[in-house]
Protein backbone atom coordinates (compact mmCIF):
# COMPACT_ATOMS: atom_id res chain seq x y z
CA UNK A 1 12.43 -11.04 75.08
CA UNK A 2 10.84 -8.95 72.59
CA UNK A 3 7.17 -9.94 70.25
CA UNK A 4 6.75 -7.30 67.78
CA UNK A 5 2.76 -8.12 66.60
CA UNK A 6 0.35 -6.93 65.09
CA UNK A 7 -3.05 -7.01 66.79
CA UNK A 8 -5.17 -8.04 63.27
CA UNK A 9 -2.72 -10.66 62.82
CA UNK A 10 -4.20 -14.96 64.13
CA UNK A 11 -0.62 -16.19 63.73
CA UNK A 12 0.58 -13.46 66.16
CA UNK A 13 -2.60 -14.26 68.84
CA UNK A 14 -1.46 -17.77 68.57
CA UNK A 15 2.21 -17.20 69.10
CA UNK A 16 1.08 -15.11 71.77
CA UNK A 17 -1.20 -17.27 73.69
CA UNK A 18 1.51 -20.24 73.05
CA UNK A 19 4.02 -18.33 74.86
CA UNK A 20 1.61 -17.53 77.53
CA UNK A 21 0.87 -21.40 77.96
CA UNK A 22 4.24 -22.38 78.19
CA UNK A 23 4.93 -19.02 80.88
CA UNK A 24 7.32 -17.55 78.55
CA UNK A 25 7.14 -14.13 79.92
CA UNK A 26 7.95 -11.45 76.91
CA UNK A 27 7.08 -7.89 76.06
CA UNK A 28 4.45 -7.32 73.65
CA UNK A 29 5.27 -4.71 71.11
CA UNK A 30 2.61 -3.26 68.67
CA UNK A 31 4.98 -3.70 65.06
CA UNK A 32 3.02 -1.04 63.28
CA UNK A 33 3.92 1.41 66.32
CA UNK A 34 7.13 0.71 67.22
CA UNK A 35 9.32 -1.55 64.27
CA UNK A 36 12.40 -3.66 65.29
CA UNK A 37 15.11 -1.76 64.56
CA UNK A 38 17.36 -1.33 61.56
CA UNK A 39 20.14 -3.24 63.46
CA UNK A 40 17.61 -6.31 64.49
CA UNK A 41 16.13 -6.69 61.41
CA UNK A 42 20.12 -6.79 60.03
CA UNK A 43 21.29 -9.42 62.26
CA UNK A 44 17.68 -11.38 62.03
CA UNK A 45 18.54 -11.41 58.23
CA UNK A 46 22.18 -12.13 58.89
CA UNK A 47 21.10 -15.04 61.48
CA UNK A 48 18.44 -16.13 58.60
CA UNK A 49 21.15 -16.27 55.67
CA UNK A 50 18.84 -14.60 53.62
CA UNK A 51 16.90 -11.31 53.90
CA UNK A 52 13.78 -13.15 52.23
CA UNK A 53 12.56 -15.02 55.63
CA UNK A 54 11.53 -11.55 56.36
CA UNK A 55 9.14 -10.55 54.32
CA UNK A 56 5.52 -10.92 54.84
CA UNK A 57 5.24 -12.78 50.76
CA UNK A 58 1.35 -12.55 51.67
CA UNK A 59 0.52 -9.42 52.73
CA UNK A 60 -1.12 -6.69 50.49
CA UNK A 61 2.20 -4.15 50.75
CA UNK A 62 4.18 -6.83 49.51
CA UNK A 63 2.00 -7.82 46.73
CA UNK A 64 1.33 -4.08 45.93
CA UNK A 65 5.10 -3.34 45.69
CA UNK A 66 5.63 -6.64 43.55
CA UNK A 67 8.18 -9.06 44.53
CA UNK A 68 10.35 -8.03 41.71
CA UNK A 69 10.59 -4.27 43.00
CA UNK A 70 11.78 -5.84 46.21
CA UNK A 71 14.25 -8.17 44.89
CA UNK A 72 15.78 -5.18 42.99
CA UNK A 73 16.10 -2.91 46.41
CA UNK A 74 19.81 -3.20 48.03
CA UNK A 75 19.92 -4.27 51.57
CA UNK A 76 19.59 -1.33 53.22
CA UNK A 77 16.98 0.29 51.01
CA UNK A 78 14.75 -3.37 52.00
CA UNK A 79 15.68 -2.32 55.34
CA UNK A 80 14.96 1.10 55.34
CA UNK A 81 11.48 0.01 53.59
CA UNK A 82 10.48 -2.53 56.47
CA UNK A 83 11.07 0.26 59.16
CA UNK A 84 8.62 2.91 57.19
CA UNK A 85 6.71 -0.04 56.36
CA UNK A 86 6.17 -2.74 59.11
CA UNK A 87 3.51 -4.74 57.71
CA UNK A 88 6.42 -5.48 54.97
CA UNK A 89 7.34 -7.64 57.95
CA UNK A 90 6.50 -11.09 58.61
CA UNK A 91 5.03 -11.58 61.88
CA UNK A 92 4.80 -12.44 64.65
CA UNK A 93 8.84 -11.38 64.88
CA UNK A 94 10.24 -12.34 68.19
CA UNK A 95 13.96 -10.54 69.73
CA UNK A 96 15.55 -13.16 72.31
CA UNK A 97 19.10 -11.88 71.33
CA UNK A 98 21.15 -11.14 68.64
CA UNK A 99 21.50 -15.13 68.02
CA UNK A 100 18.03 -15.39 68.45
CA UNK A 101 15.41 -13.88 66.12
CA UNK A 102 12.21 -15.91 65.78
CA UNK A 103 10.35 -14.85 62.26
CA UNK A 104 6.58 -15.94 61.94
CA UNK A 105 5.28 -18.77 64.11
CA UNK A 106 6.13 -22.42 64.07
CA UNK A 107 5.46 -24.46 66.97
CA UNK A 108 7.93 -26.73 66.80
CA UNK A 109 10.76 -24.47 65.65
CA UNK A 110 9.88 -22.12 68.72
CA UNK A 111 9.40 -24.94 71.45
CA UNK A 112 13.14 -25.68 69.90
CA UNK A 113 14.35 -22.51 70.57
CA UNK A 114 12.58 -21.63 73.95
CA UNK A 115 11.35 -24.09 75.87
């Protein structure tokens, strides 16, 4: 299992330290560093039914772009984008498998899914 984070990020440190308190074991992955991948993020989207639940709506790339701009971007342009530009990602953004993506941090939804 894979935790793309961002260090700056509380929602990631809690996801984190609620995986780590239910001995989940997973590998951290620094998003900025090293982005899921173009496929991930496809079937993530795919798995989501919409390419929205993606986005980080909050953060200052998103804002800066405008959410028009993004709406307006095909599929793989938006997914081309995120890769360049993780932080366009919402985080934490947890890899299980390809019928498991995990996009920002619920409790509830991710005791559902993992525990």
């Amino acid at each position: 299992m894979k935790l793309f984070s961002y260090s700056s990020c509380s929602t990631c440190r809690r996801a984190i330290k609620w995986l780590k308190y239910n001995d989940i074991p997973f590998e951290l992955i620094d998003l900025l560093k090293s982005p899921p991948s173009k496929e991930m993020l496809i079937s993530a989207s795919e798995l989501y039914g919409d390419r929205k639940y993606l986005l980080n709506t909050s953060g200052v790339v998103y804002r800066s772009m405008g959410s028009d701009a993004v709406k307006k971007m095909s599929d793989n342009d938006l997914f081309e984008q995120l890769i360049l530009e993780p932080r366009l990602i919402k985080r934490p953004f947890l890899y299980k498998s390809s019928k498991c993506f995990l996009v920002g941090f619920k409790e509830e939804k991710w005791a559902e899914k993992l525990l």
